[in-house]
PDB file of N, CA and C in Angstrom:
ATOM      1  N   UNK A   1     -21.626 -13.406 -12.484  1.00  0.00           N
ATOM      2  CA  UNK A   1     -20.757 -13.510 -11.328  1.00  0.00           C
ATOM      3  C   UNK A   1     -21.052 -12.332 -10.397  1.00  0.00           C
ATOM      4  N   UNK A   2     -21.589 -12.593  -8.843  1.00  0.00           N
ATOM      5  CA  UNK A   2     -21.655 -11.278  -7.999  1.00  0.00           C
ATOM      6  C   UNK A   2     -19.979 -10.711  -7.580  1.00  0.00           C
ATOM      7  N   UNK A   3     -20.527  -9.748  -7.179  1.00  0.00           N
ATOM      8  CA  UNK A   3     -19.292  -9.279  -6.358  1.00  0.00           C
ATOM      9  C   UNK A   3     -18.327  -9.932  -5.337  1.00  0.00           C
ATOM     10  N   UNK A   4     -18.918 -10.749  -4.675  1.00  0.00           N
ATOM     11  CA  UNK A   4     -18.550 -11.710  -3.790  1.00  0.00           C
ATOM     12  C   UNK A   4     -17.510 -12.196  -4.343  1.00  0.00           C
ATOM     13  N   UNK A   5     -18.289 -13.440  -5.644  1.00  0.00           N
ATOM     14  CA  UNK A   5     -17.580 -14.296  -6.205  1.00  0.00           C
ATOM     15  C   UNK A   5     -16.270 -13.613  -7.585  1.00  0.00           C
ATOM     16  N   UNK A   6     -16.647 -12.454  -7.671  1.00  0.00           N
ATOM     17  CA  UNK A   6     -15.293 -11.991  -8.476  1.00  0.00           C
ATOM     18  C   UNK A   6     -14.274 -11.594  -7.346  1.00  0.00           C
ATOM     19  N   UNK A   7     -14.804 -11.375  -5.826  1.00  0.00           N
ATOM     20  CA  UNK A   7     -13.405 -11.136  -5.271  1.00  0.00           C
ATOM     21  C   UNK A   7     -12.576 -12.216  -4.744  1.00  0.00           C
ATOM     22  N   UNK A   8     -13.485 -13.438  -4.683  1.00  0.00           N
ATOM     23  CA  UNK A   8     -12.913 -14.655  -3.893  1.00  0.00           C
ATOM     24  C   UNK A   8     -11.538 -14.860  -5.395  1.00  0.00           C
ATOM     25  N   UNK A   9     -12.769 -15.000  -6.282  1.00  0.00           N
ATOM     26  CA  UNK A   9     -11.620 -15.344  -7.560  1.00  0.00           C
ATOM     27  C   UNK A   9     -10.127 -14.574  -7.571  1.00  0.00           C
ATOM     28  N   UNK A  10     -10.352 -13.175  -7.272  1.00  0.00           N
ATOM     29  CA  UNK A  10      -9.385 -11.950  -7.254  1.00  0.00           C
ATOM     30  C   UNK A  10      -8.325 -12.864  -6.374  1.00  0.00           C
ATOM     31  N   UNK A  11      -8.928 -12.606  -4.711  1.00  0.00           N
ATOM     32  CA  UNK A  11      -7.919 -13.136  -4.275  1.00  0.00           C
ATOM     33  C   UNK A  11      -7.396 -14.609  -4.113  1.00  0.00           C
ATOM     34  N   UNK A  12      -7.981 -15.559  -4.452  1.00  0.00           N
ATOM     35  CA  UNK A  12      -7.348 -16.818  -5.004  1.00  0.00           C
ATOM     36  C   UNK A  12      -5.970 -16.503  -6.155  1.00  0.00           C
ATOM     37  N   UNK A  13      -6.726 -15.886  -6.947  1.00  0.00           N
ATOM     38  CA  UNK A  13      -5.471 -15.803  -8.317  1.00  0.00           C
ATOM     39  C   UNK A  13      -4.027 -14.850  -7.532  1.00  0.00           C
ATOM     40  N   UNK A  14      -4.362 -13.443  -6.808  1.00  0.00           N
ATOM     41  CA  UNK A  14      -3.382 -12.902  -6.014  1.00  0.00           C
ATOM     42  C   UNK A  14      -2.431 -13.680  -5.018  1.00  0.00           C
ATOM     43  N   UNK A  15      -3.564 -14.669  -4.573  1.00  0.00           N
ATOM     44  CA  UNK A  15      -2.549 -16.020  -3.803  1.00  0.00           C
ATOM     45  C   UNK A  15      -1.510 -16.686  -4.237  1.00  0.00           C
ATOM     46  N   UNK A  16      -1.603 -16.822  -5.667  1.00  0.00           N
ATOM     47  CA  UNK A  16      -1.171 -17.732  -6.130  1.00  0.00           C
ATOM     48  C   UNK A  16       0.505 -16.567  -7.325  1.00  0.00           C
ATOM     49  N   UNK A  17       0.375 -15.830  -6.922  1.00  0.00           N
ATOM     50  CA  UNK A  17       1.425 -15.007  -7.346  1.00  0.00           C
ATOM     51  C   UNK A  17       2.263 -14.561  -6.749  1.00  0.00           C
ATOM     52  N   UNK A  18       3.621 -14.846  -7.059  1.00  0.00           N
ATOM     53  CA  UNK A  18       4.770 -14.922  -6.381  1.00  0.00           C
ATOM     54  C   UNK A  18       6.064 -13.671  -7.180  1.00  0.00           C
ATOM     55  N   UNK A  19       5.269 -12.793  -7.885  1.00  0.00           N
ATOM     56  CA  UNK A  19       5.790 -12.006  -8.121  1.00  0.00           C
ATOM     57  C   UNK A  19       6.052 -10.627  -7.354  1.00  0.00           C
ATOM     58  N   UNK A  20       6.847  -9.967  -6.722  1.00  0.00           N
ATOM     59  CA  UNK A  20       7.161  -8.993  -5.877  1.00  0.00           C
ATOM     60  C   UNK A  20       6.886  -7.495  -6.501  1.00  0.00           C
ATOM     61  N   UNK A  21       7.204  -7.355  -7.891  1.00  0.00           N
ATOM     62  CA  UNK A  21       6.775  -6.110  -8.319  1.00  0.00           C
ATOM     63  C   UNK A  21       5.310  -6.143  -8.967  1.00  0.00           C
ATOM     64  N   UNK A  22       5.085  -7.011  -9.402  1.00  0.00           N
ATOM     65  CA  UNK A  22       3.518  -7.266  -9.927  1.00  0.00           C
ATOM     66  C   UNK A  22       2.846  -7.247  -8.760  1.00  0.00           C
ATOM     67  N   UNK A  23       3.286  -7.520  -7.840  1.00  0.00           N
ATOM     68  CA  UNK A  23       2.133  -7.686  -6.233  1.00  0.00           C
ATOM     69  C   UNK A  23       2.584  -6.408  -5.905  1.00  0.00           C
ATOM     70  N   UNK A  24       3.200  -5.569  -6.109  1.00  0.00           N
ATOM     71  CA  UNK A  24       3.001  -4.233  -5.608  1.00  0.00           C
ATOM     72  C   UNK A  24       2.221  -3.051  -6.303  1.00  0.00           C
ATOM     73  N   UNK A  25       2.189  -3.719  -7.641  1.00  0.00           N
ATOM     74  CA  UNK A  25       1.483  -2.822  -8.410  1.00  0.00           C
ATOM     75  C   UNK A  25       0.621  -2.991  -8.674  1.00  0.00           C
ATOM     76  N   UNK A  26      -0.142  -4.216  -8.057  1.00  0.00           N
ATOM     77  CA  UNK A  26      -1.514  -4.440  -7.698  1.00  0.00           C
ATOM     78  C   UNK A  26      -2.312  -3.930  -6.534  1.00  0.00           C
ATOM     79  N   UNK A  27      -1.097  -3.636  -5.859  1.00  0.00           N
ATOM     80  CA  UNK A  27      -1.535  -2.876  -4.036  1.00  0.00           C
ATOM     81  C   UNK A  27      -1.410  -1.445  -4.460  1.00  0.00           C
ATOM     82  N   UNK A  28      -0.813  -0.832  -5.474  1.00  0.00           N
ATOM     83  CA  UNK A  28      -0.814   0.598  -5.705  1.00  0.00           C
ATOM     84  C   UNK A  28      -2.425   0.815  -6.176  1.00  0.00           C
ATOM     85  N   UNK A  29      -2.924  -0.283  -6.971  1.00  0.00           N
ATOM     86  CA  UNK A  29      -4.181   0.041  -7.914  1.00  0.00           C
ATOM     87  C   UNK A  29      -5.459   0.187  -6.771  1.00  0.00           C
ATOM     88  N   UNK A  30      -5.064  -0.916  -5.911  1.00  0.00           N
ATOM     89  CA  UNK A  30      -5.713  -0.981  -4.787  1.00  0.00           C
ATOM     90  C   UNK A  30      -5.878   0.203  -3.661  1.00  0.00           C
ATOM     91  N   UNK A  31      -4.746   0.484  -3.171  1.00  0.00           N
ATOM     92  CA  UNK A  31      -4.716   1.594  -2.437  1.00  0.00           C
ATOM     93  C   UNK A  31      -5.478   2.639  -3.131  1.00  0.00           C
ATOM     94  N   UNK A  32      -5.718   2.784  -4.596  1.00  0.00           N
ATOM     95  CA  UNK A  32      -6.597   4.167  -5.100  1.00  0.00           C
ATOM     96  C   UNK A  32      -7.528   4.022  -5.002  1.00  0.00           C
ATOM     97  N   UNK A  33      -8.343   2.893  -5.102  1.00  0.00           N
ATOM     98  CA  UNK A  33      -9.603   2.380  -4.488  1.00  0.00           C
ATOM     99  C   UNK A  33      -9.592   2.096  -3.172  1.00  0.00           C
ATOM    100  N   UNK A  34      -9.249   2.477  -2.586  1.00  0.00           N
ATOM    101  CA  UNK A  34      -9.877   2.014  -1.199  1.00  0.00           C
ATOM    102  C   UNK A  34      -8.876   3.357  -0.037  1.00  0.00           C
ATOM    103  N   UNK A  35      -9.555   3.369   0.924  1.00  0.00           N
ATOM    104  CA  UNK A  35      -9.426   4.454   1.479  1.00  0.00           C
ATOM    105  C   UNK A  35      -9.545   4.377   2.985  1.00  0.00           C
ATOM    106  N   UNK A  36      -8.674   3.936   3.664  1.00  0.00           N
ATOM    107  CA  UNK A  36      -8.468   3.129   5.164  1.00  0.00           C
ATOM    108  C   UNK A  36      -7.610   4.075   6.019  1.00  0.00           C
ATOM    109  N   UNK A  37      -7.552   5.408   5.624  1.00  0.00           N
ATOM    110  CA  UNK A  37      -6.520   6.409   6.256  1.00  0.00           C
ATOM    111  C   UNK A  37      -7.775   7.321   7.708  1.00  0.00           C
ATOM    112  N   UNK A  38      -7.351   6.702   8.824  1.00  0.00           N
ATOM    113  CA  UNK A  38      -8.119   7.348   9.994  1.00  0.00           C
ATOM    114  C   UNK A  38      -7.606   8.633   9.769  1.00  0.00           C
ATOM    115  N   UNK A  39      -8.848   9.773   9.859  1.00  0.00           N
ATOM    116  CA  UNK A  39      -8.881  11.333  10.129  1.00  0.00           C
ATOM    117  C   UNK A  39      -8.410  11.917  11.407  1.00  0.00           C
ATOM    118  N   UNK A  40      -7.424  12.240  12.204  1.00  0.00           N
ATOM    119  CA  UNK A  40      -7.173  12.228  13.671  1.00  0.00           C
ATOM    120  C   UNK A  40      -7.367  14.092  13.419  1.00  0.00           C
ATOM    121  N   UNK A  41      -8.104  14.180  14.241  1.00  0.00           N
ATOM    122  CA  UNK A  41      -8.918  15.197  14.579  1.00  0.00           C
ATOM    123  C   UNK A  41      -8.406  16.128  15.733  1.00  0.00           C
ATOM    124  N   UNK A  42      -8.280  17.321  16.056  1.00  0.00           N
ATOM    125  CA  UNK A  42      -7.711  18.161  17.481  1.00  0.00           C
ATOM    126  C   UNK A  42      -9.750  17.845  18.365  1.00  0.00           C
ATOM    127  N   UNK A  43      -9.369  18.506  19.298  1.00  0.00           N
ATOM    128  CA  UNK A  43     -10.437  18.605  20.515  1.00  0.00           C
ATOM    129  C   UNK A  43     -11.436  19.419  19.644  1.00  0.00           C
ATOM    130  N   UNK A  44     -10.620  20.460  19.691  1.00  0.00           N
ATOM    131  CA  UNK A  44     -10.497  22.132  18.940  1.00  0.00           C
ATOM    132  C   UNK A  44     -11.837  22.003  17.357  1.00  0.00           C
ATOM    133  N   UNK A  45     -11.563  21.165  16.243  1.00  0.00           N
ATOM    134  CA  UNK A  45     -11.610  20.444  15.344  1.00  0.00           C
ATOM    135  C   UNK A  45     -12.593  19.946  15.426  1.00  0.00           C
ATOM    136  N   UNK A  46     -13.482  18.738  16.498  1.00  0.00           N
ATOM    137  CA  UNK A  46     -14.595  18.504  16.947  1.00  0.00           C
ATOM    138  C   UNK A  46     -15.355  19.407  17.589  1.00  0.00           C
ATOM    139  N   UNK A  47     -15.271  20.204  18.203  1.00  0.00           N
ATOM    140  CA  UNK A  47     -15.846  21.109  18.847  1.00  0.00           C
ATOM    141  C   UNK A  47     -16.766  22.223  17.685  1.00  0.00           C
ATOM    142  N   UNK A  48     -15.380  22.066  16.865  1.00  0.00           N
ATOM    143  CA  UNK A  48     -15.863  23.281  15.339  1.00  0.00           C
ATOM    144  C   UNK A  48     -17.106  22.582  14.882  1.00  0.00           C
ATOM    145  N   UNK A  49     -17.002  21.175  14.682  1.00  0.00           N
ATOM    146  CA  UNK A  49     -17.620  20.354  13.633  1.00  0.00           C
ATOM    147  C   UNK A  49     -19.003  19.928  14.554  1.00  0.00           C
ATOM    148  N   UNK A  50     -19.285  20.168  16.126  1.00  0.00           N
ATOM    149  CA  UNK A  50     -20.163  19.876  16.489  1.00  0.00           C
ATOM    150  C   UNK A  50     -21.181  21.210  16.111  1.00  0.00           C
ATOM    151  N   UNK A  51     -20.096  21.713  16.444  1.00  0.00           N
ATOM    152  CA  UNK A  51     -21.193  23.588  16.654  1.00  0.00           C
ATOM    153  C   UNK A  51     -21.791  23.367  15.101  1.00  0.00           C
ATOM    154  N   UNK A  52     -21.176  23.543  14.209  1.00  0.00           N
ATOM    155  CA  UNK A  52     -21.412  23.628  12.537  1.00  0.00           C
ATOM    156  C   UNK A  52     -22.747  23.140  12.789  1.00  0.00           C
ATOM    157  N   UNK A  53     -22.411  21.785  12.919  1.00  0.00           N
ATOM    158  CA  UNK A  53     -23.375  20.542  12.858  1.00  0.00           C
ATOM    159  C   UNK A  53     -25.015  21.556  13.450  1.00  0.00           C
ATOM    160  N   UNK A  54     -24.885  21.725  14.988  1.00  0.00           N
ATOM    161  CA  UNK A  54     -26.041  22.388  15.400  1.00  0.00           C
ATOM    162  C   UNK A  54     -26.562  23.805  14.916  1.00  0.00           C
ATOM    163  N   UNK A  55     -25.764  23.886  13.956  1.00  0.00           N
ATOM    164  CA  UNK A  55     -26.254  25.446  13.547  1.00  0.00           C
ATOM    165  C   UNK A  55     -26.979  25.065  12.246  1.00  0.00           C
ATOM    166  N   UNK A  56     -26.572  23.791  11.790  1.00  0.00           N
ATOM    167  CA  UNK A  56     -27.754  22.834  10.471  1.00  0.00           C
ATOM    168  C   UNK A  56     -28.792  22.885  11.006  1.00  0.00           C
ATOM    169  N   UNK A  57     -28.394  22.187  11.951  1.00  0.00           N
ATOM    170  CA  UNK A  57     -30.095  21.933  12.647  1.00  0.00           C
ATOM    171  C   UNK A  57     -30.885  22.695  13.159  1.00  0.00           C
ATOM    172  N   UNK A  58     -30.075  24.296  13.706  1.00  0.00           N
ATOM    173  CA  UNK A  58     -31.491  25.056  14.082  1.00  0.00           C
ATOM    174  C   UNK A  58     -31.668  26.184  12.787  1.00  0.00           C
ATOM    175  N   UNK A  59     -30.955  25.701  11.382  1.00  0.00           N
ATOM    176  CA  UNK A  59     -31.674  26.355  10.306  1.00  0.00           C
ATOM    177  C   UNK A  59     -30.659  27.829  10.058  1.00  0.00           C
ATOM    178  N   UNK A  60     -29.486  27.726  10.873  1.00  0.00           N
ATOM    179  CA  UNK A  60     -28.390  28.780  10.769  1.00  0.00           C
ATOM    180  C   UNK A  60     -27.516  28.470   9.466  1.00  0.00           C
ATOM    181  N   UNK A  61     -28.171  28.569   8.434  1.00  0.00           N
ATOM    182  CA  UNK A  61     -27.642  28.075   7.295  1.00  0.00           C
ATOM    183  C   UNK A  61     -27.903  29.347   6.417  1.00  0.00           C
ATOM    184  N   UNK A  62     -27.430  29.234   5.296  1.00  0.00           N
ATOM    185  CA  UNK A  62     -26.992  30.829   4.247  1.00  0.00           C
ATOM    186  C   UNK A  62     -27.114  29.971   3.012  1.00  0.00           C
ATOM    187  N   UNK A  63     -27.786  30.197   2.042  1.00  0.00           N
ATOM    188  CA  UNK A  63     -27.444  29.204   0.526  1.00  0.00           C
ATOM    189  C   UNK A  63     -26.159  30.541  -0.360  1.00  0.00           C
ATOM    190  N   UNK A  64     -25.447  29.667  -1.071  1.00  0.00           N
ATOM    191  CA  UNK A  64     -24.241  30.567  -1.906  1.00  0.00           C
ATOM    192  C   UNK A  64     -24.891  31.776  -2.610  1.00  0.00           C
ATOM    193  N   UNK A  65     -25.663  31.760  -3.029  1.00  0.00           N
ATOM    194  CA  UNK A  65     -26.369  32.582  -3.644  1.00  0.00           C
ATOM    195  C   UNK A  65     -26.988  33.931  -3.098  1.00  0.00           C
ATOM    196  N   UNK A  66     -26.955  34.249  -1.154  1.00  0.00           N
ATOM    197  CA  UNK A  66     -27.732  35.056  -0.068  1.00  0.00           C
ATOM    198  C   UNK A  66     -25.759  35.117   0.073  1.00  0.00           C
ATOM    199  N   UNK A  67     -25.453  34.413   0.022  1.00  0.00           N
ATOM    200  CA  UNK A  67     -23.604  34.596   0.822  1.00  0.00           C
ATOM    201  C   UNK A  67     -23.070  36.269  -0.355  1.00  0.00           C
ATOM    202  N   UNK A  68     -23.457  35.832  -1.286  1.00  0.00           N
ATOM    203  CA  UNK A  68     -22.503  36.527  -2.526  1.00  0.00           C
ATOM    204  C   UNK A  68     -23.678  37.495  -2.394  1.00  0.00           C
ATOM    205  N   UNK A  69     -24.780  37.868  -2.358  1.00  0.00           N
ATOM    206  CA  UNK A  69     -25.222  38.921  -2.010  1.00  0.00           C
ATOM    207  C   UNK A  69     -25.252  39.639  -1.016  1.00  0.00           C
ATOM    208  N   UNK A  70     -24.673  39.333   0.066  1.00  0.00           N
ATOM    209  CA  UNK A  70     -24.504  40.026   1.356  1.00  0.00           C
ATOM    210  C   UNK A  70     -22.950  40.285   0.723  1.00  0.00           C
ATOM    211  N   UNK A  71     -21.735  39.161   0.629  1.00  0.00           N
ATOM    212  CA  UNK A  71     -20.301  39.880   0.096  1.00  0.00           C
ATOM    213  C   UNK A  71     -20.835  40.961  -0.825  1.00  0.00           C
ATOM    214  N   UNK A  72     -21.832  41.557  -1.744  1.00  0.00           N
ATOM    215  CA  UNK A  72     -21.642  42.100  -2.946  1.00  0.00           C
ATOM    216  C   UNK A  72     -21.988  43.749  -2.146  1.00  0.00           C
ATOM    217  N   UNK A  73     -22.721  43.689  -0.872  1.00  0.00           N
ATOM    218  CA  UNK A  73     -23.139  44.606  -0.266  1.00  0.00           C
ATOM    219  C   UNK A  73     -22.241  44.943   0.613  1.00  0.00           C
ATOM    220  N   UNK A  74     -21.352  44.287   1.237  1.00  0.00           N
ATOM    221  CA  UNK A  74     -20.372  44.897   2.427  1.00  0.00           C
ATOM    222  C   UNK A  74     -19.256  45.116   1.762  1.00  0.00           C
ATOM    223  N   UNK A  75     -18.950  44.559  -0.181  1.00  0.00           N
ATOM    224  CA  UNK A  75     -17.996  45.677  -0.476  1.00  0.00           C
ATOM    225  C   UNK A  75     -18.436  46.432  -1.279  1.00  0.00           C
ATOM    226  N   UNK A  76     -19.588  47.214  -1.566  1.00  0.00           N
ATOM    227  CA  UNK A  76     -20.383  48.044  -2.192  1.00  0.00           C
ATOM    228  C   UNK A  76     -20.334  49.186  -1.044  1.00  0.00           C
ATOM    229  N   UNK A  77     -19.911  49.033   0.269  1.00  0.00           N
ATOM    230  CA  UNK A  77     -20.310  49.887   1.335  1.00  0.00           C
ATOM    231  C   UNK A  77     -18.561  50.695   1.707  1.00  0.00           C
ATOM    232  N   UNK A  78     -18.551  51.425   1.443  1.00  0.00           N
ATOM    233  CA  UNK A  78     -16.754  52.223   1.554  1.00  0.00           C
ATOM    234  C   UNK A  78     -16.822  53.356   2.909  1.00  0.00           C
TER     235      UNK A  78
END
């Protein structure tokens, strides 16, 4: 059976149920799988996430490993 055809089945059988707390606790199982919540973003927020973005791309990047050695040096310095 593809995916397709186990969901047609899914929701045929969900059709056919007329139970109010069982149909909600099928939409709880659901809601954990699935993930339909829009991100609403400030101006501010995009602006951050563009710059980030272009500082990938011209190679303004640090790996964790150069981060914790520069922190290990600016508090080594009193």
């Amino acid at each position: 059976m593809t995916t397709s055809d186990l969901k047609n089945v899914l929701i045929h059988k969900i059709s056919e149920i007329d139970d109010i707390s069982f149909l909600k606790a099928i939409k709880v199982i659901l809601d954990s799988k699935t993930n339909n919540e829009i991100l609403m973003l400030t101006d501010q927020q995009k602006e951050d996430i563009m710059a980030s973005k272009k500082e990938v791309e011209s190679g303004l990047i640090f790996s964790e490993k150069e981060l914790d050695k520069e922190i290990q040096e600016w508090l080594s310095v009193k």
